[in-house]
N, C-alpha and C. Protein backbone atom coordinates (compact mmCIF):
# COMPACT_ATOMS: atom_id res chain seq x y z
N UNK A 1 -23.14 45.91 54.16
CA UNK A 1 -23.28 46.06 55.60
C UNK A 1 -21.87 46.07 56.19
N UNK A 2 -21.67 46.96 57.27
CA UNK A 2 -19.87 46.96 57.78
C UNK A 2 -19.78 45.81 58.44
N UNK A 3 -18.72 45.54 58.34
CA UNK A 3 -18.57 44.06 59.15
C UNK A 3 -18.08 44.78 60.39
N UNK A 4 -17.65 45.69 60.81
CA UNK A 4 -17.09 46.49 61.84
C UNK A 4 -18.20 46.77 62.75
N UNK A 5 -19.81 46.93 62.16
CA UNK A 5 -20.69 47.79 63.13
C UNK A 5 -21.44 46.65 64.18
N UNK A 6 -20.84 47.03 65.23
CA UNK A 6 -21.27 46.30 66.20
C UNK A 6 -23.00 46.41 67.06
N UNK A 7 -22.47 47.57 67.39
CA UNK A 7 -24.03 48.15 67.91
C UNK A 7 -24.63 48.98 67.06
N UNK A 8 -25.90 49.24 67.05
CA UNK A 8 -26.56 50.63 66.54
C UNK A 8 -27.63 49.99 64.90
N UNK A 9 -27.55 50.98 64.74
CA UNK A 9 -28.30 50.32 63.23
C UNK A 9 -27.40 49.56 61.92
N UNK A 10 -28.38 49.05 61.01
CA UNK A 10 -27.49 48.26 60.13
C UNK A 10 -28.20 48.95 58.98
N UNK A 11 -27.01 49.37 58.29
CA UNK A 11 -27.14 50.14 57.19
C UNK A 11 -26.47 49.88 55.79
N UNK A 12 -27.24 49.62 54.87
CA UNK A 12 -26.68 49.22 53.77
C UNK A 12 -25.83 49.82 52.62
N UNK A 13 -24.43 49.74 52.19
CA UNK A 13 -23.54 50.45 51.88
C UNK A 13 -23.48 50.11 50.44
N UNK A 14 -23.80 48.85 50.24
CA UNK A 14 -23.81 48.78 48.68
C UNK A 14 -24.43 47.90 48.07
N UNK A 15 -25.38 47.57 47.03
CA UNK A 15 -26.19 46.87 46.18
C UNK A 15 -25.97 46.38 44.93
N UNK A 16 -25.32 44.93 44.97
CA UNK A 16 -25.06 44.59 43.29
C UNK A 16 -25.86 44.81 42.66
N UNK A 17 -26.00 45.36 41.99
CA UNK A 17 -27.13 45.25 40.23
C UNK A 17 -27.65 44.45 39.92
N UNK A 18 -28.69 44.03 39.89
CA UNK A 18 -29.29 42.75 39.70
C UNK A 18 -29.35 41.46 40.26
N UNK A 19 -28.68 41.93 41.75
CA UNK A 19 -28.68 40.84 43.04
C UNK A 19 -30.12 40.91 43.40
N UNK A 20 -30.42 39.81 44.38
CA UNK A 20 -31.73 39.57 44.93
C UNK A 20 -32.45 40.36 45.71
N UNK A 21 -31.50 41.36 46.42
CA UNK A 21 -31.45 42.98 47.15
C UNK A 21 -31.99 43.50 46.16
N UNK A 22 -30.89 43.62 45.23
CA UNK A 22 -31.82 44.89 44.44
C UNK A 22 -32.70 45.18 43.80
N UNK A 23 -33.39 43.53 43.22
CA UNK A 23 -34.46 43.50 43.09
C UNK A 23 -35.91 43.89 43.52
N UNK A 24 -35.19 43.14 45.05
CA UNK A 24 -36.48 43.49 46.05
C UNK A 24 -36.77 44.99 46.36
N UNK A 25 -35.41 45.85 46.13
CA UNK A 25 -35.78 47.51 45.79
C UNK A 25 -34.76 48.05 47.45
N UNK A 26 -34.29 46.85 47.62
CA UNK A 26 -33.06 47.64 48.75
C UNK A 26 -31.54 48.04 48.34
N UNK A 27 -31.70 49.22 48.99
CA UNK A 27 -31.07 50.69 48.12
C UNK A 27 -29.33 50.93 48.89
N UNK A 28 -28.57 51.40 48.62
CA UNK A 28 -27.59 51.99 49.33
C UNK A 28 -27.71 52.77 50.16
N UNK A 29 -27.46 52.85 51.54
CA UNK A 29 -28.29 54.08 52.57
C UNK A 29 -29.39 53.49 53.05
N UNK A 30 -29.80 52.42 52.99
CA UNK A 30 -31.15 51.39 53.41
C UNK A 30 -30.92 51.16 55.01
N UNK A 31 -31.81 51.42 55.55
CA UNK A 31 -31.52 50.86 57.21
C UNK A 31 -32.72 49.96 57.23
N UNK A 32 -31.95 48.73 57.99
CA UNK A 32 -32.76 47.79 58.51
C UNK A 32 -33.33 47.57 59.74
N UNK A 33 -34.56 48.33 59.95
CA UNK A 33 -35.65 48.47 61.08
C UNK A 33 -35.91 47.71 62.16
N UNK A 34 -36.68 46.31 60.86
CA UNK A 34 -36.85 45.13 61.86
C UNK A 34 -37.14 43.94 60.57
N UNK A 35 -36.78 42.82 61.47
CA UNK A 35 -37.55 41.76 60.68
C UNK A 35 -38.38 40.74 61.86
N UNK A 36 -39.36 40.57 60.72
CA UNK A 36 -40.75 39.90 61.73
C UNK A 36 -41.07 41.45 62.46
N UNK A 37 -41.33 42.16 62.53
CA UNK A 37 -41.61 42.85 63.93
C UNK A 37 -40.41 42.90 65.02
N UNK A 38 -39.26 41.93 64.72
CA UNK A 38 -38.37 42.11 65.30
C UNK A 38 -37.10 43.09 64.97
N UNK A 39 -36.83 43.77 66.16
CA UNK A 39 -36.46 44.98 65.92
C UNK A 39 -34.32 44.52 65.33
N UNK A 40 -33.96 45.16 64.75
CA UNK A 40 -32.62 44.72 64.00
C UNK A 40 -31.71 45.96 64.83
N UNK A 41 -31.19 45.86 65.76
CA UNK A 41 -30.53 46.72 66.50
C UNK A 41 -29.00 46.77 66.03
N UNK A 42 -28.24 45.68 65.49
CA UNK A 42 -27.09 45.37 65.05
C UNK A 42 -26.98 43.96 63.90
N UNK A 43 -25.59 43.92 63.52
CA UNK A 43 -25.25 42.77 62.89
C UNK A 43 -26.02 41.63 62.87
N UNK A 44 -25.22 41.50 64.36
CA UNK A 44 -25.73 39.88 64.93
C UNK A 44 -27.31 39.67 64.65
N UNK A 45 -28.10 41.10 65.00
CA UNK A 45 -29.74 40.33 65.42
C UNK A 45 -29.87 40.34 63.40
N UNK A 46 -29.43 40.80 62.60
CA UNK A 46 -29.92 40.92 61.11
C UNK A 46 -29.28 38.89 60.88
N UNK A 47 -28.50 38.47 61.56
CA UNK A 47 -27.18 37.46 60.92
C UNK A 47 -29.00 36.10 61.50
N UNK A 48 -28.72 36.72 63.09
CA UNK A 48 -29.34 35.17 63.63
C UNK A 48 -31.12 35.51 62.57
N UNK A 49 -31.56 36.17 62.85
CA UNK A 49 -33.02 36.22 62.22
C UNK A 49 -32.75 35.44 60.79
N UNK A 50 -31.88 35.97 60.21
CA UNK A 50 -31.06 34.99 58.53
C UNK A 50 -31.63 33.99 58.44
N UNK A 51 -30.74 33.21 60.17
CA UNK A 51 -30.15 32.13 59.96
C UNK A 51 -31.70 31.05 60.57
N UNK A 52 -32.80 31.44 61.69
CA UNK A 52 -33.46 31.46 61.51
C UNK A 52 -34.33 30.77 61.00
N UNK A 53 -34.69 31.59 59.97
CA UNK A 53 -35.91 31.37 59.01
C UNK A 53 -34.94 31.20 57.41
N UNK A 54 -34.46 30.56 57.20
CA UNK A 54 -33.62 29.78 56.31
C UNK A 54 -35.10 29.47 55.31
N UNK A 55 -34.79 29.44 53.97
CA UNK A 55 -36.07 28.88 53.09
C UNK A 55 -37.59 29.22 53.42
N UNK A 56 -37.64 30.32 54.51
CA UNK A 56 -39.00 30.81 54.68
C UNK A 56 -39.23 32.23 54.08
N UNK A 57 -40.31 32.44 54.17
CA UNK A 57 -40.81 34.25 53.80
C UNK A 57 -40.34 35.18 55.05
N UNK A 58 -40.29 36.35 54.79
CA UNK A 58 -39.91 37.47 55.93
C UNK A 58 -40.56 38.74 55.52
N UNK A 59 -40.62 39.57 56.49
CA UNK A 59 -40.71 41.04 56.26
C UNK A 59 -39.80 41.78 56.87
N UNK A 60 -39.08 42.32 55.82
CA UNK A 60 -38.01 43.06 56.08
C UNK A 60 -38.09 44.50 56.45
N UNK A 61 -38.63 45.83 57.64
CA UNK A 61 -38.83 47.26 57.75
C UNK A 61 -37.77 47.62 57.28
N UNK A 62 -38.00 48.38 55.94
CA UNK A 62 -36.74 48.96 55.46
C UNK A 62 -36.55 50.96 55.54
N UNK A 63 -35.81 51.26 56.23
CA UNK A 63 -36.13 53.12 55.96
C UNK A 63 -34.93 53.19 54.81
N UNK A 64 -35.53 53.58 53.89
CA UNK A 64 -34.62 54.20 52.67
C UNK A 64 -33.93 55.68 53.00
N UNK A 65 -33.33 55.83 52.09
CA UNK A 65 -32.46 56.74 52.75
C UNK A 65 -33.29 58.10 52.70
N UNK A 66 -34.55 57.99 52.27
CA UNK A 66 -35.11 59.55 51.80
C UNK A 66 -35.75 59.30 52.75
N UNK A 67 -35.84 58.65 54.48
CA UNK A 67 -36.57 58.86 55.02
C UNK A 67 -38.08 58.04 55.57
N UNK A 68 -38.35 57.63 53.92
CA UNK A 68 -39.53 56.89 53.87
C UNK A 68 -39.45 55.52 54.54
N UNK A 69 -40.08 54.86 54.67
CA UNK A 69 -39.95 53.03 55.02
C UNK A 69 -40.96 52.44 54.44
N UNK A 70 -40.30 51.41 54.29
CA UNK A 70 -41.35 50.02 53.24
C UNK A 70 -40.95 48.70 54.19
N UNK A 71 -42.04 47.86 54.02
CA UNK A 71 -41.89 46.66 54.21
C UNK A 71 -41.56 45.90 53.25
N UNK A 72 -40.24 45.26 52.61
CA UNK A 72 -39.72 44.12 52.23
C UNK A 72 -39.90 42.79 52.23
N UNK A 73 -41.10 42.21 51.75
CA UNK A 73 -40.79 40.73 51.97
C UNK A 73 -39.67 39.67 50.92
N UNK A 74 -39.43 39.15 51.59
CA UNK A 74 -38.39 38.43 50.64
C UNK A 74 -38.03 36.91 51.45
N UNK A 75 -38.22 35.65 50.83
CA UNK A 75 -37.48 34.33 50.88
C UNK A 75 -36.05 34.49 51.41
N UNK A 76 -35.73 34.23 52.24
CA UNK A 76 -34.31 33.73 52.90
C UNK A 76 -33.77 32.28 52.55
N UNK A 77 -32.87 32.53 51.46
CA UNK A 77 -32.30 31.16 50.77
C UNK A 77 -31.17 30.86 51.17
N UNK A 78 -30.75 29.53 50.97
CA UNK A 78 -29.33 29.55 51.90
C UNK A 78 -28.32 29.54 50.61
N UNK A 79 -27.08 30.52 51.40
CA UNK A 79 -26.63 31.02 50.21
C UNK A 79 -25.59 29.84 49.76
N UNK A 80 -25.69 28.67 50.74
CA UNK A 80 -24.50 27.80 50.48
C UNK A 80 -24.87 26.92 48.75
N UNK A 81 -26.29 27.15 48.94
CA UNK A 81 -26.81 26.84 47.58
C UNK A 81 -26.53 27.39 45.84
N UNK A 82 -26.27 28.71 46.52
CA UNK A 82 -26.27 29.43 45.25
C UNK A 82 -24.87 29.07 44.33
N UNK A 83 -23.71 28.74 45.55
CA UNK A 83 -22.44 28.00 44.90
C UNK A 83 -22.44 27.05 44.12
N UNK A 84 -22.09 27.03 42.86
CA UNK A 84 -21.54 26.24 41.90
C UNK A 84 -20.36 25.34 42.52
């Protein structure tokens, strides 16, 4: 995601391999729609929704880049955890 994009959509630029993204099947070129029904207009609204629902379920509207869209659900873990 650009750390630069302020307004407009949030669009996903790159996917580690076997990160928790890419599992869930979110792609490079992925735009993020909405979560909850809530619409993801920029950064900030993708950062606070995060921050949020911390250790809960979500649905993520995802439009892939071919156009199509899926709903994403996925656990929001806090990543301060994942540090060793």
């Amino acid at each position: 995601i650009p750390h630069n994009q302020v307004i407009g959509q949030v669009m996903i630029e790159e996917v580690t391999p076997g990160s928790p993204a890419a599992r869930a099947g979110i792609e490079p070129g992925d735009t993020f729609l909405s979560v909850n029904e809530k619409p993801v207009n920029n950064i900030g609204d993708l950062h606070r929704y995060i921050q949020l629902n911390l250790g809960k379920e979500i649905t993520i509207l995802v439009k892939h880049s071919d156009s199509t869209t899926e709903d994403i659900i996925v656990i929001i873990m806090n990543y301060l955890r994942w540090q060793a």
